[in-house]
N, C-alpha and C. Protein backbone atom coordinates (compact mmCIF):
# COMPACT_ATOMS: atom_id res chain seq x y z
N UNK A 1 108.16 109.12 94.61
CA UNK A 1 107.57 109.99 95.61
C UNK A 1 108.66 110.85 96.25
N UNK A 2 108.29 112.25 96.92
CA UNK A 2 109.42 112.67 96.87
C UNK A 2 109.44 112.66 98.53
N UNK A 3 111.13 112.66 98.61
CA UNK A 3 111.20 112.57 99.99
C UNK A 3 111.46 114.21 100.89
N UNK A 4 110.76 114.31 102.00
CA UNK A 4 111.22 115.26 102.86
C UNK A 4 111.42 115.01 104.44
N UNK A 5 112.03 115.84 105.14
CA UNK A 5 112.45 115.79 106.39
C UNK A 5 111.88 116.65 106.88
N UNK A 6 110.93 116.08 107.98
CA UNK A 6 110.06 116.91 109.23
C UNK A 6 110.59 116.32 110.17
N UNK A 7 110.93 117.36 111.34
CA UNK A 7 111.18 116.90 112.85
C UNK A 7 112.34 116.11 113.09
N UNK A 8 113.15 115.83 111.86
CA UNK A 8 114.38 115.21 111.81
C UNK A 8 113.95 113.83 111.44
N UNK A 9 112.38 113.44 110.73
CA UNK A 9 112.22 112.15 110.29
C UNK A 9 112.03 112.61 108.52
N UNK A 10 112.50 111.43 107.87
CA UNK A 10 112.79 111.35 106.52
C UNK A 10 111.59 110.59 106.47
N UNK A 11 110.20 111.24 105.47
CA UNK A 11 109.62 110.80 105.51
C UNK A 11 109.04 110.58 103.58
N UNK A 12 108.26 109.57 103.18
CA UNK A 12 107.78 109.97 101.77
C UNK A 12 106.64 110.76 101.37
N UNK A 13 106.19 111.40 101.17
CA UNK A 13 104.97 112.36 100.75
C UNK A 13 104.40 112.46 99.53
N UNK A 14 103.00 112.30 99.01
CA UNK A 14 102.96 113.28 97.64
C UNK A 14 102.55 114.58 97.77
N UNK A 15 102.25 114.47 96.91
CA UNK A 15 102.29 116.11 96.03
C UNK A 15 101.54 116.94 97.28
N UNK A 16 100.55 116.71 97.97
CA UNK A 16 100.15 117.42 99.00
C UNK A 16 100.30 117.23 100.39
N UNK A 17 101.76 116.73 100.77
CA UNK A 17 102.03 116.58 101.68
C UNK A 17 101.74 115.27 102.51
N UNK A 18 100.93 114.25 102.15
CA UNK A 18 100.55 113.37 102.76
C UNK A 18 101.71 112.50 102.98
N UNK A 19 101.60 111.81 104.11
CA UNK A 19 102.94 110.63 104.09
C UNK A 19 102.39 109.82 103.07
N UNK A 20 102.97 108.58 102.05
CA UNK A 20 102.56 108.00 101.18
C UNK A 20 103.32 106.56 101.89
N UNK A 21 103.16 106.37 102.92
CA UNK A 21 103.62 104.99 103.79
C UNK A 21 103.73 105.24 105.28
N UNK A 22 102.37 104.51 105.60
CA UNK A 22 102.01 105.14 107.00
C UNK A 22 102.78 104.56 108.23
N UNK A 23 103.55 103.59 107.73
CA UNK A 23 104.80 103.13 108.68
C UNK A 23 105.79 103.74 108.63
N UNK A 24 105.37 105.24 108.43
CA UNK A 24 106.81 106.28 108.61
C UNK A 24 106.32 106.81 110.15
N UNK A 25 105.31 106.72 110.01
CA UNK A 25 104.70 108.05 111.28
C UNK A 25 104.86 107.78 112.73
N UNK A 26 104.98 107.72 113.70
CA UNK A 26 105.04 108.06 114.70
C UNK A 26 104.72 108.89 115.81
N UNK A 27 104.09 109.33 116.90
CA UNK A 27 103.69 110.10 118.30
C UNK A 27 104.18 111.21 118.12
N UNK A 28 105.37 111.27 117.77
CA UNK A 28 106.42 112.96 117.32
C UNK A 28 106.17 113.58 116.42
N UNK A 29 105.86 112.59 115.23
CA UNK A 29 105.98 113.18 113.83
C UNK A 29 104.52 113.75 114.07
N UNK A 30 103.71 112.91 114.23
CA UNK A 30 102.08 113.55 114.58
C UNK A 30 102.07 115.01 115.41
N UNK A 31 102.82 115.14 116.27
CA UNK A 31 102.98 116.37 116.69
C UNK A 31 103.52 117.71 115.65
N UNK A 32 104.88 116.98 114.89
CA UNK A 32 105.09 117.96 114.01
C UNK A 32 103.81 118.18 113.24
N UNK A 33 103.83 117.22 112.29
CA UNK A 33 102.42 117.52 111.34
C UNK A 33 101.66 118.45 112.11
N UNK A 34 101.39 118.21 113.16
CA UNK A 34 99.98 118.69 113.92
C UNK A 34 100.02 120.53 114.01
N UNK A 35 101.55 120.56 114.78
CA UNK A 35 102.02 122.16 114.20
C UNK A 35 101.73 122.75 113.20
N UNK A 36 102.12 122.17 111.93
CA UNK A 36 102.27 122.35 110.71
C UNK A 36 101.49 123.35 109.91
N UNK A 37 100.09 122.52 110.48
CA UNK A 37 98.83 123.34 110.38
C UNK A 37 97.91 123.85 111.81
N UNK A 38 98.79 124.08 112.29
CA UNK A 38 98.19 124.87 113.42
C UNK A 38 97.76 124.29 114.71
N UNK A 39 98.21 123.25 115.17
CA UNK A 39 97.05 122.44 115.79
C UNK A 39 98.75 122.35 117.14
N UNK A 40 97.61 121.93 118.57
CA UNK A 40 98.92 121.65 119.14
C UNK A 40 98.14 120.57 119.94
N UNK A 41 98.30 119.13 119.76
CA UNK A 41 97.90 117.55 120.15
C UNK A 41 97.32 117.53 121.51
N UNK A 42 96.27 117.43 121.48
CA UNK A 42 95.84 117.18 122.96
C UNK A 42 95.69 115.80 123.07
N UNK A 43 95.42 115.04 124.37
CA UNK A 43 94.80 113.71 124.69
C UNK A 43 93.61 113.57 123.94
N UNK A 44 92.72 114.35 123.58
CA UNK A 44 91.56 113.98 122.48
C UNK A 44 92.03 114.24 121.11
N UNK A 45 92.55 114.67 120.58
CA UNK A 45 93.61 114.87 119.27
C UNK A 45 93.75 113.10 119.09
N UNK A 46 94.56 112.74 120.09
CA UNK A 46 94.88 111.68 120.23
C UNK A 46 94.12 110.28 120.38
N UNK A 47 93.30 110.77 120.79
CA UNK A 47 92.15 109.71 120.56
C UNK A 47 91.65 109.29 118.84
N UNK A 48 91.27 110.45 118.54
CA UNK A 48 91.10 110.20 117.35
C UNK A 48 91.76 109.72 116.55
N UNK A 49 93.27 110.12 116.49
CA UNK A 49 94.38 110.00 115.66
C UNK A 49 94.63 108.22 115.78
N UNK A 50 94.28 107.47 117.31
CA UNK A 50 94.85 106.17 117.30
C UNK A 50 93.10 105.92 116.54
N UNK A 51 92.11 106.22 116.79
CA UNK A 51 90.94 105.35 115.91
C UNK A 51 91.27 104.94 114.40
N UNK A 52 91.89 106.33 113.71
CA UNK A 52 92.43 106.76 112.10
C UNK A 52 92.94 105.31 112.08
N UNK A 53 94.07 105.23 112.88
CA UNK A 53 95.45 104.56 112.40
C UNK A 53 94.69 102.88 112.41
N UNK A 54 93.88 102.78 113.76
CA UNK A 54 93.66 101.25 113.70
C UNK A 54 92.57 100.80 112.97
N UNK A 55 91.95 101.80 112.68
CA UNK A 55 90.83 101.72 111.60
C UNK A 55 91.26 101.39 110.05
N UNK A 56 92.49 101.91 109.97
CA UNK A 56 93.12 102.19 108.30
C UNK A 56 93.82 100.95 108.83
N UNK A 57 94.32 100.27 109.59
CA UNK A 57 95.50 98.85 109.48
C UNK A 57 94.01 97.68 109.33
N UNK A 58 93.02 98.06 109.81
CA UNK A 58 91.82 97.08 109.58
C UNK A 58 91.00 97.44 107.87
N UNK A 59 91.09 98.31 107.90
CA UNK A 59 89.73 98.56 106.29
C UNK A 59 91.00 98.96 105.61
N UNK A 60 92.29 99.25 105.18
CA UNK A 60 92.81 99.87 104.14
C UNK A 60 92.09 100.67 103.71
N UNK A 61 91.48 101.94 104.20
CA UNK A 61 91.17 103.32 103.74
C UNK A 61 91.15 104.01 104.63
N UNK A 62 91.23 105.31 104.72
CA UNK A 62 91.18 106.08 105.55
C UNK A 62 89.82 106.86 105.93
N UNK A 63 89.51 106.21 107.08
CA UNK A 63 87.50 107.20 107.38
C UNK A 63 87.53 107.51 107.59
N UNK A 64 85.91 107.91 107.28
CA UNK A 64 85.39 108.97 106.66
C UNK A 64 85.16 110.28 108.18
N UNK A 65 84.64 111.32 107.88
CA UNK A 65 84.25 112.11 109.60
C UNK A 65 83.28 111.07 109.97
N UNK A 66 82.08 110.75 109.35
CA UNK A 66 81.03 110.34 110.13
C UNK A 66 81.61 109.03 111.02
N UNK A 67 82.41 108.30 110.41
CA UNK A 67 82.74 106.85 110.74
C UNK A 67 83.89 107.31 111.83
N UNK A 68 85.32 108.30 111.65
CA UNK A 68 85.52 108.66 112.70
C UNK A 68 84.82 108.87 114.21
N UNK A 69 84.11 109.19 113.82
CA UNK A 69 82.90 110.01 115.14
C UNK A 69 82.70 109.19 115.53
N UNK A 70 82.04 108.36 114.75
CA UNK A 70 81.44 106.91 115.39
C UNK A 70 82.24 106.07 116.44
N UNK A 71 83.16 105.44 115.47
CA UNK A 71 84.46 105.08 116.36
C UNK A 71 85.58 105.39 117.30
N UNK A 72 85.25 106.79 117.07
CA UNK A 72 86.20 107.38 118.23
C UNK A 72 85.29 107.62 119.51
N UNK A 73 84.15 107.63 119.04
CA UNK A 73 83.43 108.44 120.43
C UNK A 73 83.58 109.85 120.50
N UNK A 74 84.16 110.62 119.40
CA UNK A 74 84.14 112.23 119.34
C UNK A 74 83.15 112.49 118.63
N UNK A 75 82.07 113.27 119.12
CA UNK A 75 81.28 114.05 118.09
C UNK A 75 81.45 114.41 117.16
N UNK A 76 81.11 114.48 116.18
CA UNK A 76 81.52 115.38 114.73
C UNK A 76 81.52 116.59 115.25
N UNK A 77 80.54 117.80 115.64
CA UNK A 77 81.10 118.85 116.24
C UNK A 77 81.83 119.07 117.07
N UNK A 78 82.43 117.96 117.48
CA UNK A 78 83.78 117.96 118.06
C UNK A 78 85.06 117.89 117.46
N UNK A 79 84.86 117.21 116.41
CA UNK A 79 85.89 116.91 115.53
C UNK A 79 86.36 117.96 114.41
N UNK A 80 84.73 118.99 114.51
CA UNK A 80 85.23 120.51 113.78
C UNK A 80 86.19 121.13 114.41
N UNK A 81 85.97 121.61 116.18
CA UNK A 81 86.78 122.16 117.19
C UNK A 81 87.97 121.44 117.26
N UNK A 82 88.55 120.48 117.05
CA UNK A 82 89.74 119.89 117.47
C UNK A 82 90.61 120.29 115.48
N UNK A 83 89.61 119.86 114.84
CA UNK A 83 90.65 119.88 113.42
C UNK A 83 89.56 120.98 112.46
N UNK A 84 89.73 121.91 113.05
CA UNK A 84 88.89 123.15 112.24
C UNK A 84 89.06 122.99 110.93
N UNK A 85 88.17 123.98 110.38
CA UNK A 85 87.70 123.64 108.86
C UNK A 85 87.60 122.65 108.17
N UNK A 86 88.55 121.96 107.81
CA UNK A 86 88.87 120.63 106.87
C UNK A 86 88.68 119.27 107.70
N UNK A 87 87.96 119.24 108.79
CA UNK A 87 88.54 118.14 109.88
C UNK A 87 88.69 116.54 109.16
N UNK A 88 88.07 116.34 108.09
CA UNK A 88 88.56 114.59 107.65
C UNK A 88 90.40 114.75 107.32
N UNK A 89 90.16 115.95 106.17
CA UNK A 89 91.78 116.20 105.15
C UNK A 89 92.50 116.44 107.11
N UNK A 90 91.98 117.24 107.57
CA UNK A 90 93.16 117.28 108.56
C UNK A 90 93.61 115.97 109.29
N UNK A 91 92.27 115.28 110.13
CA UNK A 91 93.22 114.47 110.66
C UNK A 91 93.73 113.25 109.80
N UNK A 92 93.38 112.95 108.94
CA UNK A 92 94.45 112.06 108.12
C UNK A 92 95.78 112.66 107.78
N UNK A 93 95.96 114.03 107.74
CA UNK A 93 97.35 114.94 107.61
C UNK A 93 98.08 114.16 109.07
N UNK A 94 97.30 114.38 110.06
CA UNK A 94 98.26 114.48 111.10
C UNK A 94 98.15 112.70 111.35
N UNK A 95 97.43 111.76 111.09
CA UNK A 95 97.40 110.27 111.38
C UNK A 95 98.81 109.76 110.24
N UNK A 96 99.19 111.02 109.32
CA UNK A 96 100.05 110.23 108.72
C UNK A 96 99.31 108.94 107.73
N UNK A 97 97.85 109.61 107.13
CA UNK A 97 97.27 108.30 106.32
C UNK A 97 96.98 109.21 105.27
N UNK A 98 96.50 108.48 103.68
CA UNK A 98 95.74 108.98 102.45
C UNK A 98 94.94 110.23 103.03
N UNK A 99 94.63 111.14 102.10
CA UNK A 99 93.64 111.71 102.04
C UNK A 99 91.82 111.08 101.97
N UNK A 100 91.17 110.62 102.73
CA UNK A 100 89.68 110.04 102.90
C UNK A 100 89.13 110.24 101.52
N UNK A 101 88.95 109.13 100.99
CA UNK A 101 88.29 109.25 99.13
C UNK A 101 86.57 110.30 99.78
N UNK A 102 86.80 111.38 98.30
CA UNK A 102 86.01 111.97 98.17
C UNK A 102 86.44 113.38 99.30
N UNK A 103 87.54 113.20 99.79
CA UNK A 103 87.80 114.96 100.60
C UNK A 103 88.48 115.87 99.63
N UNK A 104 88.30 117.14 99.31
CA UNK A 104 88.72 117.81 98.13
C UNK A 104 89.92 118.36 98.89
């Protein structure tokens, strides 16, 4: 896997940027990522982002929007406004987890 450096963290990634070991990530790095593609972390950003993480250390996968929503307590049309267009592929970008099976 190849390695790159965001934010001054050495992190592993594949081919589309994903971290490929989610015990790289961190509060900072989530911010970089979050830049990355446009986004700048709010306290509800953040909400979601800790549901991702403790959801994926419990099920080993990364969920889905609907199951996000659920568990975070963010609306899905909320979760468009916070991670526009792509919102599953995004916030797993910025949780630092897999891409959600079945997000193109």
């Amino acid at each position: 896997m190849p390695v790159t450096t965001l934010g001054g963290h050495q992190v592993h990634v594949n081919e589309e940027g994903f971290l490929t070991d989610p015990a790289e990530w961190d509060d900072e790095l989530a911010a970089v990522l979050a830049q990355q593609i446009g986004l700048e972390l709010t306290d509800e950003h953040r909400t979601v982002l800790t549901f991702l993480r403790d959801d994926f250390a419990q099920r080993g996968e990364t969920a889905t929007l609907r199951r996000a929503a659920a568990g975070s307590g963010v609306p899905v049309k909320d979760l468009f406004r916070l991670f526009p267009q792509k919102p599953a592929k995004k916030m797993a970008y910025v949780a630092g987890l897999p891409k959600p099976v079945g997000c193109v």
